[in-house]
PDB file of N, CA and C in Angstrom:
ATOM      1  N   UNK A   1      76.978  66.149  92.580  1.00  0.00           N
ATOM      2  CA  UNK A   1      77.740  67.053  91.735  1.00  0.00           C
ATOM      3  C   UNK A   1      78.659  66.253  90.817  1.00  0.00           C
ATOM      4  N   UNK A   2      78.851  66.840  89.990  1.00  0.00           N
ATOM      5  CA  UNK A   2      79.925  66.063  89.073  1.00  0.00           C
ATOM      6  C   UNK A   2      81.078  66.461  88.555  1.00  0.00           C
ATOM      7  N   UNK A   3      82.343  66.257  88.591  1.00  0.00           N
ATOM      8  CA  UNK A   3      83.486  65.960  88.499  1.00  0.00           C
ATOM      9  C   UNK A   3      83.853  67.735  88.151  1.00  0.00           C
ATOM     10  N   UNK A   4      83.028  68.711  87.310  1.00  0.00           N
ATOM     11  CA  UNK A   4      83.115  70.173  86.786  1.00  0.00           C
ATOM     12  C   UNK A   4      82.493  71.066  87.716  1.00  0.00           C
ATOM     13  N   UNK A   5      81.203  70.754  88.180  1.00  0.00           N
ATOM     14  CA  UNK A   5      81.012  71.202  89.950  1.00  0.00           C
ATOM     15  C   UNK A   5      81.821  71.082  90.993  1.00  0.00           C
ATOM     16  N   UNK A   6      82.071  69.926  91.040  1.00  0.00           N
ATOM     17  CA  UNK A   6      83.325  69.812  92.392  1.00  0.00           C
ATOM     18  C   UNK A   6      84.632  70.689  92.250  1.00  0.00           C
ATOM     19  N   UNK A   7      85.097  71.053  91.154  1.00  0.00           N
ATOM     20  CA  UNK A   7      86.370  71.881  90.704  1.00  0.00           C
ATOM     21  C   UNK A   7      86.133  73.243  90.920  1.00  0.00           C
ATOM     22  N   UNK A   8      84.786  73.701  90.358  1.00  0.00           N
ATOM     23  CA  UNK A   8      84.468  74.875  90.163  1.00  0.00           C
ATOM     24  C   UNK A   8      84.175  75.442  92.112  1.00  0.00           C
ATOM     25  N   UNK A   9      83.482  74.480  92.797  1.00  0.00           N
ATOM     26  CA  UNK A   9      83.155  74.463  94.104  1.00  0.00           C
ATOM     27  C   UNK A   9      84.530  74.823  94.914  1.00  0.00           C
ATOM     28  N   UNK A  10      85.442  73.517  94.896  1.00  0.00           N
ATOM     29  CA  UNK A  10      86.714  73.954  95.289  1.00  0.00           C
ATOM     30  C   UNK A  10      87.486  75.075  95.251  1.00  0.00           C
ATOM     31  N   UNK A  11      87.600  75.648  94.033  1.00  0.00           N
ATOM     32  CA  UNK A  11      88.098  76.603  93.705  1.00  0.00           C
ATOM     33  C   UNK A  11      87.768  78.082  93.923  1.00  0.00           C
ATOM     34  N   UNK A  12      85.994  78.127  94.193  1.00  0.00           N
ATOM     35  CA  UNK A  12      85.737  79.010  94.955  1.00  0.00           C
ATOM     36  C   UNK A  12      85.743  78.843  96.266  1.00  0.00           C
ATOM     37  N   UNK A  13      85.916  78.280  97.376  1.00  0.00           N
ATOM     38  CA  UNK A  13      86.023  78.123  98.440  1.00  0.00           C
ATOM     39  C   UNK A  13      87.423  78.562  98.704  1.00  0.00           C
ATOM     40  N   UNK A  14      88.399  77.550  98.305  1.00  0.00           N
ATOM     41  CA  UNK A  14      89.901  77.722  98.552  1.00  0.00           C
ATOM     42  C   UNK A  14      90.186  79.456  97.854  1.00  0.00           C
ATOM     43  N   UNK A  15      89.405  79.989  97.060  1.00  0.00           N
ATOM     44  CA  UNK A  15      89.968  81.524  96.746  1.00  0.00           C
ATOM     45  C   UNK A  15      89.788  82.002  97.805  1.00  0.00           C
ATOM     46  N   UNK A  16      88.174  82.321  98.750  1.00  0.00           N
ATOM     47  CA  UNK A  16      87.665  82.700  99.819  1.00  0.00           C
ATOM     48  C   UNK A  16      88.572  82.226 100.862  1.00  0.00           C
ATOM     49  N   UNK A  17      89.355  81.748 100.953  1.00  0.00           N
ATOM     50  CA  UNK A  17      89.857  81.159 102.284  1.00  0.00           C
ATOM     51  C   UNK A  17      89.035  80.300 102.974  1.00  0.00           C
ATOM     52  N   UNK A  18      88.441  79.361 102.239  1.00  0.00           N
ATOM     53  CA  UNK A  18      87.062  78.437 102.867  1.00  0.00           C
ATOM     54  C   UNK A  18      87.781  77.094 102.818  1.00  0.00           C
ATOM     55  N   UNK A  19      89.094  77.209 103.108  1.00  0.00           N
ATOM     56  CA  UNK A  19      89.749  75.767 102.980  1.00  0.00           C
ATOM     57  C   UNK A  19      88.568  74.792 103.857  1.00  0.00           C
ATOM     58  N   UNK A  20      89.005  74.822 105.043  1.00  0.00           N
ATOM     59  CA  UNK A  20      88.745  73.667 105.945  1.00  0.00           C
ATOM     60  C   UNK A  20      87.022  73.630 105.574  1.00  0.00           C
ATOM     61  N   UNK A  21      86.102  74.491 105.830  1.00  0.00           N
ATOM     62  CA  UNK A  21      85.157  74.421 105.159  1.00  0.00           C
ATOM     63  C   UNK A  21      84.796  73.123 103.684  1.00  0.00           C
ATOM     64  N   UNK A  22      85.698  73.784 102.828  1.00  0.00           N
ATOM     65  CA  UNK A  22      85.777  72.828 101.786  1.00  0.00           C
ATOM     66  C   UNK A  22      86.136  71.524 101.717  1.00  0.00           C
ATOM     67  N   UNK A  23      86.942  71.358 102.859  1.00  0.00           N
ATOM     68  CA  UNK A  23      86.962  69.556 103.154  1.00  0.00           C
ATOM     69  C   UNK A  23      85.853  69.047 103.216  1.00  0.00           C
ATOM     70  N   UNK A  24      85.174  69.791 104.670  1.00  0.00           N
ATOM     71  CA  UNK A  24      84.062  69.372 105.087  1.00  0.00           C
ATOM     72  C   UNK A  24      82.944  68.935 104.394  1.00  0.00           C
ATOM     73  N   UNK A  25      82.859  69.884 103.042  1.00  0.00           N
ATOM     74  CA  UNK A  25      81.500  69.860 102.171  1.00  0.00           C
ATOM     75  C   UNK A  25      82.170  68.554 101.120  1.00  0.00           C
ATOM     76  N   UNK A  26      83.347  68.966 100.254  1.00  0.00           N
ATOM     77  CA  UNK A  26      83.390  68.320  98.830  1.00  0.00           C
ATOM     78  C   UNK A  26      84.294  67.289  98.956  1.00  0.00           C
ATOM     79  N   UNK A  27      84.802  66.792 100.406  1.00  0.00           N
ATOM     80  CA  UNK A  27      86.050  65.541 100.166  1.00  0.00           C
ATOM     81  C   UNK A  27      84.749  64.321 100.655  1.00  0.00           C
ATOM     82  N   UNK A  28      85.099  63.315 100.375  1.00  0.00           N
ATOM     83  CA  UNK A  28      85.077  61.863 100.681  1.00  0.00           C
ATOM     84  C   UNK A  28      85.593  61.040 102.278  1.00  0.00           C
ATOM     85  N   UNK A  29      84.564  60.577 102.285  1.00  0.00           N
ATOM     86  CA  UNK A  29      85.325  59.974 104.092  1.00  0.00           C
ATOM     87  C   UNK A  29      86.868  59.328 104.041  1.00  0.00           C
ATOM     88  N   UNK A  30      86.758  58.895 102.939  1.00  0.00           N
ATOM     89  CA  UNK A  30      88.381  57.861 102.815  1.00  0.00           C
ATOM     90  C   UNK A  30      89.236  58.468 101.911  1.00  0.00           C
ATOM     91  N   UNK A  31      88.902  59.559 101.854  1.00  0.00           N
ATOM     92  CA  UNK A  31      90.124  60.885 100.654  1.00  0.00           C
ATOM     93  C   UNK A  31      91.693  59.902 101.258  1.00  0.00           C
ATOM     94  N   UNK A  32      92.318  60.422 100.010  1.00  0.00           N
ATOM     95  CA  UNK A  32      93.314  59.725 100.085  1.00  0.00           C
ATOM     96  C   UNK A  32      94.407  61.527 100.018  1.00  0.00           C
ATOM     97  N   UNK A  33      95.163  62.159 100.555  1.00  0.00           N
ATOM     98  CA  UNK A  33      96.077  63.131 100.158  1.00  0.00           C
ATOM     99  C   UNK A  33      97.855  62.481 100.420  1.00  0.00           C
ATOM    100  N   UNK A  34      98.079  63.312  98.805  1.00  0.00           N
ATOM    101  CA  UNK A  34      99.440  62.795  98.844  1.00  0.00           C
ATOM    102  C   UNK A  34     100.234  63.938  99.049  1.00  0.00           C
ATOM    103  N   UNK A  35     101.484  64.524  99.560  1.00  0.00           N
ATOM    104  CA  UNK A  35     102.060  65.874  99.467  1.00  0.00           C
ATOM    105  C   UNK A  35     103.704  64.982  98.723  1.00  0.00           C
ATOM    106  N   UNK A  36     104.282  65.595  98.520  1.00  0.00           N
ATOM    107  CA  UNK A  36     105.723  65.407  97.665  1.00  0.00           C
ATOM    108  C   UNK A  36     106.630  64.388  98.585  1.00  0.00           C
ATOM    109  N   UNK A  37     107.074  63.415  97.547  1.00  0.00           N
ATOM    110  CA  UNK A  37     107.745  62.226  98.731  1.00  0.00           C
ATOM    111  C   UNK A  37     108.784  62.633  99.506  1.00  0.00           C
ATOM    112  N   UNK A  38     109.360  62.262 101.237  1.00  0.00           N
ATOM    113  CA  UNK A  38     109.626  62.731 101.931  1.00  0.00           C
ATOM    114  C   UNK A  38     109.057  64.269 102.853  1.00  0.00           C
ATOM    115  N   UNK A  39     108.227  64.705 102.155  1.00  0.00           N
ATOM    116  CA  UNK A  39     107.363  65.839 102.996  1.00  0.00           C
ATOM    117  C   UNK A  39     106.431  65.631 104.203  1.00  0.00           C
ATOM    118  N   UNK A  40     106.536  65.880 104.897  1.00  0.00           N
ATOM    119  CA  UNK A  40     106.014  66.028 106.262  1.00  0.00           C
ATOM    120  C   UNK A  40     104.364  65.602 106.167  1.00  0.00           C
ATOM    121  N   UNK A  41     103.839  64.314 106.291  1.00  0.00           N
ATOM    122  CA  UNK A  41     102.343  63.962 105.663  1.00  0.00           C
ATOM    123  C   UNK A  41     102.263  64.158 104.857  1.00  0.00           C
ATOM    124  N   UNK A  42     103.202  62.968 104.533  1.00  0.00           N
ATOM    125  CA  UNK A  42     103.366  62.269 102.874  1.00  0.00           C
ATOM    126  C   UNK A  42     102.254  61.997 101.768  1.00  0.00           C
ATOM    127  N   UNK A  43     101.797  60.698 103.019  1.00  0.00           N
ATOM    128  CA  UNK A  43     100.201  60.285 102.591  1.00  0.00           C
ATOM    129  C   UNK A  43      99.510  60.032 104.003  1.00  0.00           C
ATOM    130  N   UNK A  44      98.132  61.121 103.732  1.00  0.00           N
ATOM    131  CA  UNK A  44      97.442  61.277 104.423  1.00  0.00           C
ATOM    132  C   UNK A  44      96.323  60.535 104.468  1.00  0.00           C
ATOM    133  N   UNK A  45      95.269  60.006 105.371  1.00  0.00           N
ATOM    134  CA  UNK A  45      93.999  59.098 104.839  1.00  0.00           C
ATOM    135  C   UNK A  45      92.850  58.991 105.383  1.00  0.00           C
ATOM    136  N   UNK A  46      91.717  59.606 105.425  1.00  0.00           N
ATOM    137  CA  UNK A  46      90.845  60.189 105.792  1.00  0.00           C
ATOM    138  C   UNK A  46      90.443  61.457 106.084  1.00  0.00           C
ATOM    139  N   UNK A  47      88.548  61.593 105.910  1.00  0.00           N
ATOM    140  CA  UNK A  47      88.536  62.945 105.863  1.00  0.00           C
ATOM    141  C   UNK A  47      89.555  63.933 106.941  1.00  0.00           C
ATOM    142  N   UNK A  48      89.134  63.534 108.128  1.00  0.00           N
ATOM    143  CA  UNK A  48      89.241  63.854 109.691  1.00  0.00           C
ATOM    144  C   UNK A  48      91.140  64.630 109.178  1.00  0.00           C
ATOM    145  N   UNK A  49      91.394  63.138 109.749  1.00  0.00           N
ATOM    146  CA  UNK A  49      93.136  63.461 109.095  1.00  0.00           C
ATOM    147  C   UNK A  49      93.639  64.356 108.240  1.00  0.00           C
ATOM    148  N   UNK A  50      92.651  64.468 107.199  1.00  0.00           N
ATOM    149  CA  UNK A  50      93.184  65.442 106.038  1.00  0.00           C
ATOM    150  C   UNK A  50      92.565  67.225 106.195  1.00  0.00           C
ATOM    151  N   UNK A  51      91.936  67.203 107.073  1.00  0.00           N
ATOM    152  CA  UNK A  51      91.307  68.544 107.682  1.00  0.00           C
ATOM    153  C   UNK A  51      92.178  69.003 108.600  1.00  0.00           C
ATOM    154  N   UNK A  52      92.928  67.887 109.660  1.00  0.00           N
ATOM    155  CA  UNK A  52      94.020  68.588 110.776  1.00  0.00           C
ATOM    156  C   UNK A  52      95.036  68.553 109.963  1.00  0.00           C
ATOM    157  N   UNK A  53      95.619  68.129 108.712  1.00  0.00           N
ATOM    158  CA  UNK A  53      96.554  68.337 108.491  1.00  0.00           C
ATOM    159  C   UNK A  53      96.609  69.918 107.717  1.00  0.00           C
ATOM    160  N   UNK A  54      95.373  70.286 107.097  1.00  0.00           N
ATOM    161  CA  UNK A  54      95.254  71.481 106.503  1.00  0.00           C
ATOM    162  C   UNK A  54      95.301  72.582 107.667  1.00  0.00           C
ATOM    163  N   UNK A  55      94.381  72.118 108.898  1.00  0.00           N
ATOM    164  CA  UNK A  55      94.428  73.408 109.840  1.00  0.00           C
ATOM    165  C   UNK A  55      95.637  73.594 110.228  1.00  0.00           C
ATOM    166  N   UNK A  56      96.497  72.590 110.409  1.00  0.00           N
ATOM    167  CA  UNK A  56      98.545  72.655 111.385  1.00  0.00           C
ATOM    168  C   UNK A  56      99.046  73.574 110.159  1.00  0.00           C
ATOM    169  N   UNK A  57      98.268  73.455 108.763  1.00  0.00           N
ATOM    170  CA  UNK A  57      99.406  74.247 107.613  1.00  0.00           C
ATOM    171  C   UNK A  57      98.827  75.652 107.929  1.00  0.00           C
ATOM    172  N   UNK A  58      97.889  75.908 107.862  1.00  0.00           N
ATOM    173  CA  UNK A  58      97.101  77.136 108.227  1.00  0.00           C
ATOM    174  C   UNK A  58      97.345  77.898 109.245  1.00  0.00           C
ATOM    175  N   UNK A  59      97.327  77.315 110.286  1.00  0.00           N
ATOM    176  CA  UNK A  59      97.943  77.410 112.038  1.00  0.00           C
ATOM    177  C   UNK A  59      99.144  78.178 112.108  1.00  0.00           C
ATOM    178  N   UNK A  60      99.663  77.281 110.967  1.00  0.00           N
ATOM    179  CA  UNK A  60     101.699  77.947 110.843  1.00  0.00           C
ATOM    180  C   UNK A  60     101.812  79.144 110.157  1.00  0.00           C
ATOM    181  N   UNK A  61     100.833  79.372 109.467  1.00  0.00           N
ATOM    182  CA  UNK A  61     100.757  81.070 108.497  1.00  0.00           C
ATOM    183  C   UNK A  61     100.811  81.793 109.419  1.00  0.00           C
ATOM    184  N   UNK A  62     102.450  82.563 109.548  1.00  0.00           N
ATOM    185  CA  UNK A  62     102.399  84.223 110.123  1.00  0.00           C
ATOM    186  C   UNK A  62     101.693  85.117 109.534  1.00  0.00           C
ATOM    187  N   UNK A  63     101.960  85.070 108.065  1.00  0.00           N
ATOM    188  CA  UNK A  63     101.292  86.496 107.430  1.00  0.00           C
ATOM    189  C   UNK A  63     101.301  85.587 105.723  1.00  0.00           C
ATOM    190  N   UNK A  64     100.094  86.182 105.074  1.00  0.00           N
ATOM    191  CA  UNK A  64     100.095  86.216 103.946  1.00  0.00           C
ATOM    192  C   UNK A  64     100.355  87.108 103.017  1.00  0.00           C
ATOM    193  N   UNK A  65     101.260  87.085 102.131  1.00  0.00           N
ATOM    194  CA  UNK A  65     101.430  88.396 101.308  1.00  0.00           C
ATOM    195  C   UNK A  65     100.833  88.262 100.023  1.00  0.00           C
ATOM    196  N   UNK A  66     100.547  87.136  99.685  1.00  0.00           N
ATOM    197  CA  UNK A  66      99.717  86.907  98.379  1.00  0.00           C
ATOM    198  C   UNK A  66      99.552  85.391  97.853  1.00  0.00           C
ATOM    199  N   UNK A  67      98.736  85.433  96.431  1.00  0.00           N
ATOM    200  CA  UNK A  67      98.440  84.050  96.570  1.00  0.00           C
ATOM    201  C   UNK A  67      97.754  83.842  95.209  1.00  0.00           C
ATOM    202  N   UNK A  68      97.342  82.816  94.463  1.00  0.00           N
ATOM    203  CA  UNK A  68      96.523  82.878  93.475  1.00  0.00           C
ATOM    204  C   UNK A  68      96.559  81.310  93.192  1.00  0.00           C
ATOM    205  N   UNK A  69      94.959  80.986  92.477  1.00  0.00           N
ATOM    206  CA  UNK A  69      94.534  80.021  92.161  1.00  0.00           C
ATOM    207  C   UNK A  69      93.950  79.972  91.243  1.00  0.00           C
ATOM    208  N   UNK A  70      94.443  79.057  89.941  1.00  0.00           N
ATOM    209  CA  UNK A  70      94.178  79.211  88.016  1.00  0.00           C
ATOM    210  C   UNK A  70      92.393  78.533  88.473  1.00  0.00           C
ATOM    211  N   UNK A  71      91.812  78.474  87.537  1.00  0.00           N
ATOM    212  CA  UNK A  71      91.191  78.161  87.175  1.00  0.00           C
ATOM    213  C   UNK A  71      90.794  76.568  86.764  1.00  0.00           C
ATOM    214  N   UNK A  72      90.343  75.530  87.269  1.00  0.00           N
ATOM    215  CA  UNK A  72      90.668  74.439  87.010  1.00  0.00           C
ATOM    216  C   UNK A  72      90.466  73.543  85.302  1.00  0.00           C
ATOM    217  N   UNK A  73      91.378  73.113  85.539  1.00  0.00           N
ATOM    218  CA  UNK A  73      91.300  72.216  84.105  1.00  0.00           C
ATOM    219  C   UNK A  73      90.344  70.784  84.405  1.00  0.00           C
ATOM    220  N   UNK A  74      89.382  70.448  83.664  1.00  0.00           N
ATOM    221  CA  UNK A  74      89.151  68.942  84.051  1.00  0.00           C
ATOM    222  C   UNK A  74      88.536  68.249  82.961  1.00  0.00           C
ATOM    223  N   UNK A  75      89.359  66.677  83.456  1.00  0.00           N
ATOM    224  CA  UNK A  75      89.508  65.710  82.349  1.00  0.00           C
ATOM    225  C   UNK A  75      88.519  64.484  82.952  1.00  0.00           C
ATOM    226  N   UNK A  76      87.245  63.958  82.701  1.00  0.00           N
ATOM    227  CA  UNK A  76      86.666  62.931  83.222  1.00  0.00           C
ATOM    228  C   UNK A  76      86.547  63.468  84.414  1.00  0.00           C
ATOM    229  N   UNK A  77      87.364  62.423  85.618  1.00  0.00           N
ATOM    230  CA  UNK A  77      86.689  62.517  86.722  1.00  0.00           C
ATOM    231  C   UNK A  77      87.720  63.180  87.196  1.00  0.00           C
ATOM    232  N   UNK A  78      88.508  63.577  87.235  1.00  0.00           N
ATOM    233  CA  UNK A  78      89.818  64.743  87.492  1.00  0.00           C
ATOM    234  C   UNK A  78      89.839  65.699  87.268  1.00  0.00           C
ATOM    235  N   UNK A  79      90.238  67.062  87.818  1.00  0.00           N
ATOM    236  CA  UNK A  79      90.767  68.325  87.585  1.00  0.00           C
ATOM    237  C   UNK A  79      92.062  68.088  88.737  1.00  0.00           C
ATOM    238  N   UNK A  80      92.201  69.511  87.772  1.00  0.00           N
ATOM    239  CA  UNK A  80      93.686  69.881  88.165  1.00  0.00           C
ATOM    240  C   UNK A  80      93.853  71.362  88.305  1.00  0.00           C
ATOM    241  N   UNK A  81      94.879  72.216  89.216  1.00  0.00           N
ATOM    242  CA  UNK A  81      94.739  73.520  89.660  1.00  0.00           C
ATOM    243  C   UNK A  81      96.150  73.768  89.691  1.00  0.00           C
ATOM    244  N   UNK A  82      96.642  75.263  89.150  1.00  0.00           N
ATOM    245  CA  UNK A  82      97.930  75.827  89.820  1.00  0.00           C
ATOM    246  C   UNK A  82      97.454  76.813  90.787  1.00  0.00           C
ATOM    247  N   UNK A  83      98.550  76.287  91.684  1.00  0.00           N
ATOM    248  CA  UNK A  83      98.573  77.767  93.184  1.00  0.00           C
ATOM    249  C   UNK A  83     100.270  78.289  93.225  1.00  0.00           C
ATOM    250  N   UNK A  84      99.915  79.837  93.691  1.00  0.00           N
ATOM    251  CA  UNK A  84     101.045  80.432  93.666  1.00  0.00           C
ATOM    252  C   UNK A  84     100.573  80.879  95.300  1.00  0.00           C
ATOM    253  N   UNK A  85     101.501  80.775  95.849  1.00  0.00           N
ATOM    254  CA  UNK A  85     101.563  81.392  97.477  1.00  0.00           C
ATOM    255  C   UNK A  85     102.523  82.354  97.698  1.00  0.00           C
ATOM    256  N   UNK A  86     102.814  83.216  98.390  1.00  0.00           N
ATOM    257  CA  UNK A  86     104.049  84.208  99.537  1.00  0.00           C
ATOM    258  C   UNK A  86     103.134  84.169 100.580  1.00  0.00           C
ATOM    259  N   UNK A  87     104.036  83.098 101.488  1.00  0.00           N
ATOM    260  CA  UNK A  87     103.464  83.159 102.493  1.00  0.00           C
ATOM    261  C   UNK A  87     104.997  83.451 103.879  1.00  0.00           C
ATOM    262  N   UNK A  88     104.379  83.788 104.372  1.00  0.00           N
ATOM    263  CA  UNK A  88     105.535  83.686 105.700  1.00  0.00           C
ATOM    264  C   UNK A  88     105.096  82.813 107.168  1.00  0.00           C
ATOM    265  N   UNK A  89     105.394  81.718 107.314  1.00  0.00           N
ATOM    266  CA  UNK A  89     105.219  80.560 108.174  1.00  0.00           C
ATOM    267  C   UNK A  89     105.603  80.776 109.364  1.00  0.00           C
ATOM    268  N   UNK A  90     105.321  80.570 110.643  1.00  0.00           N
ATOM    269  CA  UNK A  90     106.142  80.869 112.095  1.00  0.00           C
ATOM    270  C   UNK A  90     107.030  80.249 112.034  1.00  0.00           C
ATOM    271  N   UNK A  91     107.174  79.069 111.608  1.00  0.00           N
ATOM    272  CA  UNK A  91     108.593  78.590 111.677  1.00  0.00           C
ATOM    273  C   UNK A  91     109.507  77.945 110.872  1.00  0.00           C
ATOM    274  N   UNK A  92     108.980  78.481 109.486  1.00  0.00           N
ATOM    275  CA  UNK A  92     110.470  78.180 108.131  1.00  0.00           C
ATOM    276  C   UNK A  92     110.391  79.718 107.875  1.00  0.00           C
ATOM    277  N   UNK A  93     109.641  80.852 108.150  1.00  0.00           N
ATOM    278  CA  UNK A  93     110.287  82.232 107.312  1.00  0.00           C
ATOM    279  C   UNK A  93     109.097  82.107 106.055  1.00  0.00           C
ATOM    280  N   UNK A  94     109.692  83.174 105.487  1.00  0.00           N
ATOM    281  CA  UNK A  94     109.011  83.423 103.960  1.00  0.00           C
ATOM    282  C   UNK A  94     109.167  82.836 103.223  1.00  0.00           C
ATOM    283  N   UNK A  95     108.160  81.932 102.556  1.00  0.00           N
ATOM    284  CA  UNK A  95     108.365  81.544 101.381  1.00  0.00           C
ATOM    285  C   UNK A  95     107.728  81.773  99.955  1.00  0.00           C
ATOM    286  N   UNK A  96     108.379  81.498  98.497  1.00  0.00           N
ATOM    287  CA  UNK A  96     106.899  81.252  97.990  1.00  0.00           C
ATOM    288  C   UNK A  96     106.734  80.128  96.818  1.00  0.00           C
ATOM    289  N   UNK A  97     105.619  79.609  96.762  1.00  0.00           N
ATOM    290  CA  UNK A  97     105.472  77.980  96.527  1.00  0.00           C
ATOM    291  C   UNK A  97     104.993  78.464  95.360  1.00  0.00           C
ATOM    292  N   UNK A  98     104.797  77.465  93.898  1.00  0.00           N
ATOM    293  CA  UNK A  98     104.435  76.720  92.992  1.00  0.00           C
ATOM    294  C   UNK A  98     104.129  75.548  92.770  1.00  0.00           C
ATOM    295  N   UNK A  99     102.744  75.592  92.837  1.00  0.00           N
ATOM    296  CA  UNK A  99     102.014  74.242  93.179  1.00  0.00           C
ATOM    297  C   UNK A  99     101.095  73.213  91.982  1.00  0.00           C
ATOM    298  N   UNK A 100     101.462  72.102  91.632  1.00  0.00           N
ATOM    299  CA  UNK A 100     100.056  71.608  90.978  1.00  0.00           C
ATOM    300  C   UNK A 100      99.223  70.993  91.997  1.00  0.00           C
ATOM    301  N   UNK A 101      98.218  70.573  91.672  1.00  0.00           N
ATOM    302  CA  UNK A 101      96.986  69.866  92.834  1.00  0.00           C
ATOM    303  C   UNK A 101      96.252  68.906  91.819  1.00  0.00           C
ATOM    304  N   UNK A 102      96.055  68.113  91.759  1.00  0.00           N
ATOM    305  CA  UNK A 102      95.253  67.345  90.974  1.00  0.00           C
ATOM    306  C   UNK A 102      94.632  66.212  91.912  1.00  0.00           C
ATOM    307  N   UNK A 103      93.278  66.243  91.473  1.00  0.00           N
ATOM    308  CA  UNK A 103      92.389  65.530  92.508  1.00  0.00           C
ATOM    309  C   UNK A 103      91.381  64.787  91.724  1.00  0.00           C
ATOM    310  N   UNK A 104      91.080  64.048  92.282  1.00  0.00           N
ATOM    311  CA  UNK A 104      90.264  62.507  91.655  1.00  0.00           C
ATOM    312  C   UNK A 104      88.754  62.886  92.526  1.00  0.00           C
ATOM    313  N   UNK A 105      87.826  62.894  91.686  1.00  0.00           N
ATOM    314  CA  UNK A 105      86.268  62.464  92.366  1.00  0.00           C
ATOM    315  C   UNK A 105      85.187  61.447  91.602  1.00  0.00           C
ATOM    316  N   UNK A 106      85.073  60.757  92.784  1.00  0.00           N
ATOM    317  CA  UNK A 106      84.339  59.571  92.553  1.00  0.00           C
ATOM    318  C   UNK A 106      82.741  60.069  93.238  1.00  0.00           C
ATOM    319  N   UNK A 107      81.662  59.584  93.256  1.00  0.00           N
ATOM    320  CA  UNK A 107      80.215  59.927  93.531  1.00  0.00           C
ATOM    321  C   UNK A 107      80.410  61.509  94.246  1.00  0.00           C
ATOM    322  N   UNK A 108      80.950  62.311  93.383  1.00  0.00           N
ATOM    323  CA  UNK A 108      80.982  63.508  93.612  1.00  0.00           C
ATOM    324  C   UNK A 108      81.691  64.598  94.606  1.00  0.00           C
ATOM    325  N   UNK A 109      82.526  63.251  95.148  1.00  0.00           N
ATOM    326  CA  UNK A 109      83.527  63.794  96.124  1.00  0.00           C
ATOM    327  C   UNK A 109      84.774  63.534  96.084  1.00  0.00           C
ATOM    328  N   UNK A 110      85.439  64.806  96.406  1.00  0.00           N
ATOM    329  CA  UNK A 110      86.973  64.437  96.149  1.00  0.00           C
ATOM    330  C   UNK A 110      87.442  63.078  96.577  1.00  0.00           C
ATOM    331  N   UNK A 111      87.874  62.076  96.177  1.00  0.00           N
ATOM    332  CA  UNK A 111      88.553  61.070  96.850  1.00  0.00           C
ATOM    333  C   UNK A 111      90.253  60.798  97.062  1.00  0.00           C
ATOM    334  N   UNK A 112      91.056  61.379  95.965  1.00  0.00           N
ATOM    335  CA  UNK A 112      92.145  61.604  95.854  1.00  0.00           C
ATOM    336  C   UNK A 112      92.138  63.023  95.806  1.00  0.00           C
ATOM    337  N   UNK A 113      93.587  63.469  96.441  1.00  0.00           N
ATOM    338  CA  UNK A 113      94.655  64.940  96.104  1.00  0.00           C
ATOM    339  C   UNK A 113      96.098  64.088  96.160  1.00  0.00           C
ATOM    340  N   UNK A 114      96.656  65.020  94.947  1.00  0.00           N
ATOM    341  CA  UNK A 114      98.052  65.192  95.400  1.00  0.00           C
ATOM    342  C   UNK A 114      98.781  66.243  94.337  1.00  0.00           C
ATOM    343  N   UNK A 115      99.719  66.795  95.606  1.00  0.00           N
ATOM    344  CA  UNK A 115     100.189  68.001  95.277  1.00  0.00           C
ATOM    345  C   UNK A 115     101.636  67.854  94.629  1.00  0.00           C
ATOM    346  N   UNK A 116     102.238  68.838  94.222  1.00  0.00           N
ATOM    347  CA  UNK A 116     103.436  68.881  93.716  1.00  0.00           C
ATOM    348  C   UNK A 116     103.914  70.211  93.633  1.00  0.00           C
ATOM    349  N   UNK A 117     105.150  70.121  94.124  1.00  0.00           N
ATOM    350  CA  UNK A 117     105.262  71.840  93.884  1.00  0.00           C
ATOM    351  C   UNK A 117     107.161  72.478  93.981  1.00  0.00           C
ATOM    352  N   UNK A 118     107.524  73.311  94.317  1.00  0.00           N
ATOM    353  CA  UNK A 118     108.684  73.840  94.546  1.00  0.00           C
ATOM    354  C   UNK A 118     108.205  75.172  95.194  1.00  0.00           C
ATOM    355  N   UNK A 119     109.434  75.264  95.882  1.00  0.00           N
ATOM    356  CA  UNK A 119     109.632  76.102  97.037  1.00  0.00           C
ATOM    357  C   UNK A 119     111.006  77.089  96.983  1.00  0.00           C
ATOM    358  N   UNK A 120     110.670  77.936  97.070  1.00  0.00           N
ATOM    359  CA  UNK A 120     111.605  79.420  96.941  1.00  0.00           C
ATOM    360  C   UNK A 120     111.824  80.445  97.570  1.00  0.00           C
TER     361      UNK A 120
END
């Protein structure tokens, strides 16, 4: 797949709620994920690793109240995505996030993420 498949792939999966799924199929064995410096799995590194770190975020969802994911932009071997969340977590409460995601693929698999976002 190439760099406009992999975005388009992602993006339908992660709408479906096919997160962990979507590791499985479109990341890279040695994915690299970055989350915002000082955040709790900062930098993450490998597939394996980067799948339990998605299920512990998933795990922690009390309730979802809504959510949305743009459409990806992509430049070469990069795209990039906004996410809007309300989510309510077991153990920070309600929140709701504004996110960028921008991810790197090399022989057709994600190899880089990293996120950026604010919290409200």
């Amino acid at each position: 797949m190439n760099t406009k498949d992999v975005a388009q792939r992602w993006t339908q999966m992660c709408r479906e709620g096919q997160n962990l799924d979507c590791i499985n199929e479109l990341y890279a064995e040695n994915v690299v994920s970055k989350e915002m410096p000082g955040m709790p799995d900062e930098i993450v590194s490998g597939k394996q690793n980067v799948w339990n770190k998605n299920k512990a975020w998933l795990d922690n969802v009390a309730e979802w109240h809504g959510g949305e994911i743009s459409e990806p932009t992509v430049v070469d071997n990069h795209f990039t995505t906004k996410m809007m969340f309300d989510v309510t977590f077991k153990d920070r409460g309600r929140q709701q996030m504004q996110e960028v995601a921008v991810f790197e693929v090399k022989d057709g698999k994600i190899s880089n993420e990293q996120f950026f976002y604010s919290i409200g």
